[in-house]
C-alpha atoms as a PDB file:
ATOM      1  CA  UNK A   1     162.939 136.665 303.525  1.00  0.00           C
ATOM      2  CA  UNK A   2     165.426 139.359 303.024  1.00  0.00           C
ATOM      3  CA  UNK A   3     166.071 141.022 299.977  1.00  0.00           C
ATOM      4  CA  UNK A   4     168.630 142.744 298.074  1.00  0.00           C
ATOM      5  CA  UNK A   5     171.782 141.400 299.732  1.00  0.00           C
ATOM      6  CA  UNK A   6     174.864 143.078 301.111  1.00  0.00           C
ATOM      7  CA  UNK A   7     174.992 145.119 297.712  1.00  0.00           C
ATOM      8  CA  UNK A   8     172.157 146.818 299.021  1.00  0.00           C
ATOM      9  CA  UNK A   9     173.679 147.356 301.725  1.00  0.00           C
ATOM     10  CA  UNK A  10     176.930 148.826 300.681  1.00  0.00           C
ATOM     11  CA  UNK A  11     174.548 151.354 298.340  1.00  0.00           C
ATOM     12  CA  UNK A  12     172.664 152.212 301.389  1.00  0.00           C
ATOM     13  CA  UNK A  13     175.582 153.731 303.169  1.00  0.00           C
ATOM     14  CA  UNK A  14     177.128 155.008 299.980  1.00  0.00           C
ATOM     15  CA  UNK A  15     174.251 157.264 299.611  1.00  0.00           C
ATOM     16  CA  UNK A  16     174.239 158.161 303.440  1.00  0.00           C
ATOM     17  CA  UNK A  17     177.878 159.174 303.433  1.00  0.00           C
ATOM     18  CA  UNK A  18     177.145 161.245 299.762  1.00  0.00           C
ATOM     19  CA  UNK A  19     174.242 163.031 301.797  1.00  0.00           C
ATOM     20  CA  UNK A  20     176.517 164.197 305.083  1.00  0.00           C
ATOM     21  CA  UNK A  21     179.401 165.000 302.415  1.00  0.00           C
ATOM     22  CA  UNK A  22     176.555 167.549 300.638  1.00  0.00           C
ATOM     23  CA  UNK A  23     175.347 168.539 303.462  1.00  0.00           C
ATOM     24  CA  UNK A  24     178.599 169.490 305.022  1.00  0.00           C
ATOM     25  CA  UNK A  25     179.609 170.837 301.777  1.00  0.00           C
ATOM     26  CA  UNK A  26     176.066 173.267 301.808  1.00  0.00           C
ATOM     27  CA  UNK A  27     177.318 174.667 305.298  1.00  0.00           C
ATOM     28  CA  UNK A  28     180.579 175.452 304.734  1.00  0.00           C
ATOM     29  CA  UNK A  29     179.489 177.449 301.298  1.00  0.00           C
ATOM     30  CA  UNK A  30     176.720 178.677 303.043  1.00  0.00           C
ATOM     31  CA  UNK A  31     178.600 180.156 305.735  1.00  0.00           C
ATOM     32  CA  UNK A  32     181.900 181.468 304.136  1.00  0.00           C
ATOM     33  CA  UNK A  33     179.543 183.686 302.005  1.00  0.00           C
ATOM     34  CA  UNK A  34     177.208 184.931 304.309  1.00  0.00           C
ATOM     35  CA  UNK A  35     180.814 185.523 306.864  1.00  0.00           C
ATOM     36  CA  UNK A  36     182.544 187.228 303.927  1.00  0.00           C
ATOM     37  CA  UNK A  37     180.034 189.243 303.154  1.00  0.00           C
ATOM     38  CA  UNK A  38     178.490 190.519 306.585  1.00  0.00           C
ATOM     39  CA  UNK A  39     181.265 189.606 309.112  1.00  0.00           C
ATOM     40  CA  UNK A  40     181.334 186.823 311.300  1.00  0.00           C
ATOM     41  CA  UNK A  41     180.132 188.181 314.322  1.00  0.00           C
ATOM     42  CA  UNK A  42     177.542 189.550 312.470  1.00  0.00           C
ATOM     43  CA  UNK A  43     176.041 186.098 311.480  1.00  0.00           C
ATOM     44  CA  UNK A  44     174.193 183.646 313.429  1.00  0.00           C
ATOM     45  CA  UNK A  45     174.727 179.567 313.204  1.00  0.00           C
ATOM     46  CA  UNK A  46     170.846 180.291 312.381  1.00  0.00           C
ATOM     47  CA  UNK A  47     171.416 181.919 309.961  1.00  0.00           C
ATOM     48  CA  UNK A  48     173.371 179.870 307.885  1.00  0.00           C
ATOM     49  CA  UNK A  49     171.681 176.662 308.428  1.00  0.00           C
ATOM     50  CA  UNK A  50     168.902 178.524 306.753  1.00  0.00           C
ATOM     51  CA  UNK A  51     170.594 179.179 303.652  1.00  0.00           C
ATOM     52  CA  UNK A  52     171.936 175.618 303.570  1.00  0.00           C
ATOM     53  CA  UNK A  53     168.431 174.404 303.597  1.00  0.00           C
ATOM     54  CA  UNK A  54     169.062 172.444 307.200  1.00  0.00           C
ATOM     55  CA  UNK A  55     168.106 172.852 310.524  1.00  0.00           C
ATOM     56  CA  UNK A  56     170.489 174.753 313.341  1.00  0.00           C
ATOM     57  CA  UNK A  57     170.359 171.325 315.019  1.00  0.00           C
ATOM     58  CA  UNK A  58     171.890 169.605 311.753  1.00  0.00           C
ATOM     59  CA  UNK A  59     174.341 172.619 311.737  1.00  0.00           C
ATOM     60  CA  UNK A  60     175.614 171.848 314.735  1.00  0.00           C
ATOM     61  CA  UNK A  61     176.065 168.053 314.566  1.00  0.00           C
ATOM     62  CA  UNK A  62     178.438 168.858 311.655  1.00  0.00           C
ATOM     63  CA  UNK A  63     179.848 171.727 313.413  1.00  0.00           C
ATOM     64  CA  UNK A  64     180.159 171.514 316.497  1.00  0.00           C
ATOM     65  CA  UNK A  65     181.302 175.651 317.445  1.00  0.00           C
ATOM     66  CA  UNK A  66     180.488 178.557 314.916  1.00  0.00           C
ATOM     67  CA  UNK A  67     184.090 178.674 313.993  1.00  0.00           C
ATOM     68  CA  UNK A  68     184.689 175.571 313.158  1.00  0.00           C
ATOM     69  CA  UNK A  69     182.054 176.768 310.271  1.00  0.00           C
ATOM     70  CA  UNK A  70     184.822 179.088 308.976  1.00  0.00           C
ATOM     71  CA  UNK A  71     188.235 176.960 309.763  1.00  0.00           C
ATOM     72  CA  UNK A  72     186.524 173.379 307.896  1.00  0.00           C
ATOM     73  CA  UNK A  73     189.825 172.320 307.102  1.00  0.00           C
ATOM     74  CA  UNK A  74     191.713 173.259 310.789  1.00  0.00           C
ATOM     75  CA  UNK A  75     192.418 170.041 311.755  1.00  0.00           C
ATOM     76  CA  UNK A  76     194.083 169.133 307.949  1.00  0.00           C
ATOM     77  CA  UNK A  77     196.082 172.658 308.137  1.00  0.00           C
ATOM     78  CA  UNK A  78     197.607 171.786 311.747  1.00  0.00           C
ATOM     79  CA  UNK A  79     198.785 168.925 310.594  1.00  0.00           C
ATOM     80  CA  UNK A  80     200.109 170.032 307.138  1.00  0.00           C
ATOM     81  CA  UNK A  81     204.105 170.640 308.596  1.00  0.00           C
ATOM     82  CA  UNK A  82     204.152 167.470 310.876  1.00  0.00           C
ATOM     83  CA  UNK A  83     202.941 165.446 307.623  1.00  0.00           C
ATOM     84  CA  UNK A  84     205.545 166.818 305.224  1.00  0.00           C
ATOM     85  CA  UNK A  85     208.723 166.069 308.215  1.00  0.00           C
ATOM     86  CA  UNK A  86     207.053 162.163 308.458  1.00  0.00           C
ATOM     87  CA  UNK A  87     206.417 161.777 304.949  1.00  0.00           C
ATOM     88  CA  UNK A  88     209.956 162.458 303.774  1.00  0.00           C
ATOM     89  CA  UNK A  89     212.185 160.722 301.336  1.00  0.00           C
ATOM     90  CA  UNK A  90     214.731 159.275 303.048  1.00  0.00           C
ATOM     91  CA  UNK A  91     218.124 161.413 302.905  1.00  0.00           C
ATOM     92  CA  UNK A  92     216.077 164.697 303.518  1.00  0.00           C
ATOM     93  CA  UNK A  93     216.233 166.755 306.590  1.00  0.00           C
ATOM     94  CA  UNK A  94     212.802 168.480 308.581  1.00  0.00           C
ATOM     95  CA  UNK A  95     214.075 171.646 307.087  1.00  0.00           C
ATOM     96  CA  UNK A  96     213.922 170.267 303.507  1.00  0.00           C
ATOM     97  CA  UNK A  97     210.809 168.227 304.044  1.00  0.00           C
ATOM     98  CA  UNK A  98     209.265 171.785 305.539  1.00  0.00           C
ATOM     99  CA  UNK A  99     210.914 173.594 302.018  1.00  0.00           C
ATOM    100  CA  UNK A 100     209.643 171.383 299.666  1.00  0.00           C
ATOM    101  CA  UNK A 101     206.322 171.867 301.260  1.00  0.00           C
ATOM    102  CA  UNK A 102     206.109 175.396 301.140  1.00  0.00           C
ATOM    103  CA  UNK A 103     207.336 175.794 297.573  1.00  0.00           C
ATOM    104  CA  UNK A 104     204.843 173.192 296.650  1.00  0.00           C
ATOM    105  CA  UNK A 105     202.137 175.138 298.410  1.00  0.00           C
ATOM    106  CA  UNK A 106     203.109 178.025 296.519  1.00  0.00           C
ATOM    107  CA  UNK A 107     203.475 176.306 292.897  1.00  0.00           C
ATOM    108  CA  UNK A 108     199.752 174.387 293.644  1.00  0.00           C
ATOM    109  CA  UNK A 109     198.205 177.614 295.325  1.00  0.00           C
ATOM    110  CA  UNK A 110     197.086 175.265 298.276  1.00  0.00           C
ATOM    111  CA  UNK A 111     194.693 177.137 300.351  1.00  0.00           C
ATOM    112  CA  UNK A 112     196.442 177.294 303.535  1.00  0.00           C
ATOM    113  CA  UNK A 113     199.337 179.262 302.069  1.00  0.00           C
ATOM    114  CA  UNK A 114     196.960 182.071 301.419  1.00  0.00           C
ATOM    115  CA  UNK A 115     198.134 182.607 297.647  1.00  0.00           C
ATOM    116  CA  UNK A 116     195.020 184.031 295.992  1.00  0.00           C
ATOM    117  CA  UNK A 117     192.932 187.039 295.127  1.00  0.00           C
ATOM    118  CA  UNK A 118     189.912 185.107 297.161  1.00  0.00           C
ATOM    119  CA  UNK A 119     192.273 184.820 300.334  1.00  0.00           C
ATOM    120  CA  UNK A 120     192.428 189.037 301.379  1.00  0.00           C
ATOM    121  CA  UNK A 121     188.644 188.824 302.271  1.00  0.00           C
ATOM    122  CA  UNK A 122     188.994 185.879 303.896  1.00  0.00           C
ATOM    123  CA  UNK A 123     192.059 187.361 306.087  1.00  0.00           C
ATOM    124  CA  UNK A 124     190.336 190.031 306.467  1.00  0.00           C
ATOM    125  CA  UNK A 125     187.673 188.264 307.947  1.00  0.00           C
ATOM    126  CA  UNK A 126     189.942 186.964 310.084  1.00  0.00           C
ATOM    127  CA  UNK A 127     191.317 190.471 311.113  1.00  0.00           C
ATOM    128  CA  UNK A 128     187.341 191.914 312.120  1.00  0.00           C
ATOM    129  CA  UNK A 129     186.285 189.147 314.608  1.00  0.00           C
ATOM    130  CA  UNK A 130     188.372 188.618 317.965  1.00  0.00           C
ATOM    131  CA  UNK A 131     187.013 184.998 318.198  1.00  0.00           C
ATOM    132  CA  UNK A 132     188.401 184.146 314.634  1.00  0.00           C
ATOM    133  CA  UNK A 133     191.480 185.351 315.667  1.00  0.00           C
ATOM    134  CA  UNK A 134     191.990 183.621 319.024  1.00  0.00           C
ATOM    135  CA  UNK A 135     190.865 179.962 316.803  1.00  0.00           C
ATOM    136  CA  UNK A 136     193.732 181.036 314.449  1.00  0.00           C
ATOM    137  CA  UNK A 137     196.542 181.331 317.217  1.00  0.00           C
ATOM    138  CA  UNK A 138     194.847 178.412 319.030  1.00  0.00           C
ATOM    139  CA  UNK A 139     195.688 176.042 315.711  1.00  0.00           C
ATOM    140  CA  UNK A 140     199.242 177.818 314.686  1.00  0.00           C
ATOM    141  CA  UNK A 141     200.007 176.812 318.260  1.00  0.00           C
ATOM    142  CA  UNK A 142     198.472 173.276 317.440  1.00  0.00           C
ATOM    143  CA  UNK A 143     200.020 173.086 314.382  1.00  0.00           C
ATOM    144  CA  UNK A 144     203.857 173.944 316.102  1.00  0.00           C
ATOM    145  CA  UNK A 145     202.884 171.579 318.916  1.00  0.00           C
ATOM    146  CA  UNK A 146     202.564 168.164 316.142  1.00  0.00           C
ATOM    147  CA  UNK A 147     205.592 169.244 314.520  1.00  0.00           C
ATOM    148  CA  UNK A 148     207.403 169.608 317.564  1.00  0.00           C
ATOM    149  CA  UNK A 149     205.663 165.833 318.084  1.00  0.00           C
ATOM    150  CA  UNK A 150     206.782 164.361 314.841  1.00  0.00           C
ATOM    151  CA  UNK A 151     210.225 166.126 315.082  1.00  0.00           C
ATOM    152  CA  UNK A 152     210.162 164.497 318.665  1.00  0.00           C
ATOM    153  CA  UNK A 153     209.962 160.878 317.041  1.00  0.00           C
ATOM    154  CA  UNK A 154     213.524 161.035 315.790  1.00  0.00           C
ATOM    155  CA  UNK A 155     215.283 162.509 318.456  1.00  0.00           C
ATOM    156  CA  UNK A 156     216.296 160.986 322.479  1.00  0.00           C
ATOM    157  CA  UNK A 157     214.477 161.886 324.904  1.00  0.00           C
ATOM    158  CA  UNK A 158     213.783 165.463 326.803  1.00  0.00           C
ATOM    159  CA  UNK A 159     216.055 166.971 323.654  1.00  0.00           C
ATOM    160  CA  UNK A 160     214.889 170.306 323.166  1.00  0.00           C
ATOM    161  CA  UNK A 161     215.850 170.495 319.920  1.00  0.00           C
ATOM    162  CA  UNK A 162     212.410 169.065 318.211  1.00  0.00           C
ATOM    163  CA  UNK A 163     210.613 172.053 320.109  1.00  0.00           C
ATOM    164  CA  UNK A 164     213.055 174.538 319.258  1.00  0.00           C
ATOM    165  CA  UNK A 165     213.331 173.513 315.811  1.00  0.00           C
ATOM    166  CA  UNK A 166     209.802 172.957 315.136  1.00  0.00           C
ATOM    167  CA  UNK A 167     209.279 176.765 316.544  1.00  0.00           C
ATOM    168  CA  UNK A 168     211.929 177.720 313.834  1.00  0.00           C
ATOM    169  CA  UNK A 169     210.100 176.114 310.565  1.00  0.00           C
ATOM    170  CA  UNK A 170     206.598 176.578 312.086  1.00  0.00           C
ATOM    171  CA  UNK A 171     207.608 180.332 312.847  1.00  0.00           C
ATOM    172  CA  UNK A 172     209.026 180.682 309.593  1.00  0.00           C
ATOM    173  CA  UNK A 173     205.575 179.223 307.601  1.00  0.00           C
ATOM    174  CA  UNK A 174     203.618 181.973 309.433  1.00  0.00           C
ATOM    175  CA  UNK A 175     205.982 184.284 308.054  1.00  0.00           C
ATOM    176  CA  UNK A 176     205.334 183.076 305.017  1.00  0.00           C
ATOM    177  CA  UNK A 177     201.729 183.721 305.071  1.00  0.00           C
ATOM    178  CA  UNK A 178     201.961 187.100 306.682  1.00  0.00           C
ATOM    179  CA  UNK A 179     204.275 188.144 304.191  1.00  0.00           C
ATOM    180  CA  UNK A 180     202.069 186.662 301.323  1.00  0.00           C
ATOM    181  CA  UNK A 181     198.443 188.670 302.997  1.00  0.00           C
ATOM    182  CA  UNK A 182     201.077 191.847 303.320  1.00  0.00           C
ATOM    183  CA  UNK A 183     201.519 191.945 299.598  1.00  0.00           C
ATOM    184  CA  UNK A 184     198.210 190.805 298.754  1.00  0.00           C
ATOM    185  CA  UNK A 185     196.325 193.696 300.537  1.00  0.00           C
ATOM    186  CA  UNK A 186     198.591 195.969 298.796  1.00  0.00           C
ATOM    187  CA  UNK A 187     197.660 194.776 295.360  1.00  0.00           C
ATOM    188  CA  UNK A 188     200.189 192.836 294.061  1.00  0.00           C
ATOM    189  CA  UNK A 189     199.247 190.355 291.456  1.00  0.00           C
ATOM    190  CA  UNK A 190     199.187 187.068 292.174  1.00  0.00           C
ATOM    191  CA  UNK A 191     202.248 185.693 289.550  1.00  0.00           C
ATOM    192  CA  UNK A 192     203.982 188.032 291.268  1.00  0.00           C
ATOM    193  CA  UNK A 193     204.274 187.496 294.566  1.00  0.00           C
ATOM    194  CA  UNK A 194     204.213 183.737 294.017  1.00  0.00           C
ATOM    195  CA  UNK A 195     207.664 184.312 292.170  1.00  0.00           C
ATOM    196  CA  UNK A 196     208.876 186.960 294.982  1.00  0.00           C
ATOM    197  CA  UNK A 197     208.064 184.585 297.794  1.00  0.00           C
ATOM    198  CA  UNK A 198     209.473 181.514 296.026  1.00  0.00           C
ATOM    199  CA  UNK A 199     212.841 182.778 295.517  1.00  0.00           C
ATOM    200  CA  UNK A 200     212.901 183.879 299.789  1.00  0.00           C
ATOM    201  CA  UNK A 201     211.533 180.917 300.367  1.00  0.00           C
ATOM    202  CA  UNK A 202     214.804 179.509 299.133  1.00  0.00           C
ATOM    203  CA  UNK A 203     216.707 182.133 300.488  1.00  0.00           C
ATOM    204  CA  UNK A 204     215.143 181.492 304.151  1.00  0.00           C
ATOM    205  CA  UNK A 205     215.530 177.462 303.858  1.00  0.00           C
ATOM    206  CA  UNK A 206     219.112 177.745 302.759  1.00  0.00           C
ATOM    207  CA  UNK A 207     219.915 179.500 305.747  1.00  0.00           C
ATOM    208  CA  UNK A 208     217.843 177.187 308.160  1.00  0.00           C
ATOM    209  CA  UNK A 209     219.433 173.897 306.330  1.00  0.00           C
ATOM    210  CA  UNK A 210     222.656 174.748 306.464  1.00  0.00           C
ATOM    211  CA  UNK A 211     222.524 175.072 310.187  1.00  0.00           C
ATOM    212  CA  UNK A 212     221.212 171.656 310.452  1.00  0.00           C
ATOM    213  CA  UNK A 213     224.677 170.604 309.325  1.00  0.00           C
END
């Protein structure tokens, strides 16, 4: 006779899906340290299953290259600008849904904007290893190609616009974030530059937005 019913059940895979969030958390921690600290070409997949307490095996069946160790949250971050154009209100335009997004970014200090004193090692990071770099233009690309997608949705068929727009307000995030690293590196307090890249934020929208009319 079996016991414990589909309660059991449910617990059982509660506690399995707790364990793989750990011990994805583990890695990730595990490897951003050991990456800030010594580089990433300098550390092995190895390595940093060892200091998560798993095997390289285990490492790899949560991540399945060494990068994706570094860029967890790619896939979230590529689709951050397509999100914010299909998740509109209704009335607003791509450029506003793309504005509001970035000026929340900056308000929240989401990660992917870059806004923090933790952010210049990780850019820096970034800057040291050529394969970091080539997985960050691989996913801007990425990221421009599902706006270009979602802007796509909306318009007839083969318009160009969606691509050339979504090169506009993708082109203009990376600004964004360069600009935001630029000042960062050269010690600017945080407050600050949040307040200095709001206001061009605005500035920069305005201008895109009112071409849209």
């Amino acid at each position: 006779m079996r016991c414990g019913g589909p309660h059991s059940d449910n617990s059982s895979v509660g506690l399995r899906e707790e364990k793989k969030r750990r011990t994805r958390a583990a890695l990730r921690h595990a490897a951003l340290a050991l990456f800030l600290e010594r580089g990433f070409e300098q550390v092995t997949v190895a390595e940093v299953a060892a200091a998560a307490g798993v095997s390289v095996n285990t490492a790899f069946n949560y991540f399945p290259a060494k990068e994706d160790l570094f860029f967890d949250r790619q896939g979230e971050v590529e689709a951050q600008l397509a999100s914010w154009v299909r998740e509109r209100t209704r009335g607003r335009s791509p450029s506003q849904a793309v504005r509001d997004g970035v000026l929340r970014a900056l308000a929240e200090g989401d990660p992917s904007i870059g806004l923090s004193p933790e952010a210049e090692a990780y850019w820096r990071t970034i800057d040291a290893s050529p394969a970091l770099r080539a997985r960050s233009r691989e996913s801007s690309e990425r990221a421009e190609a599902a706006l270009a997608a979602a802007l796509a949705e909306e318009a007839p068929p083969d318009d160009p616009l969606p691509r050339l727009l979504a090169g506009a307000l993708a082109g203009t995030f990376r600004a964004v974030v360069a600009e935001i690293r630029q000042k960062l590196a050269a010690g600017e307090d945080v407050a600050v530059v949040r307040v200095e890249m709001t206001g061009a934020v605005q500035r920069m929208f305005d201008a895109l937005i009112a071409a849209e009319d």
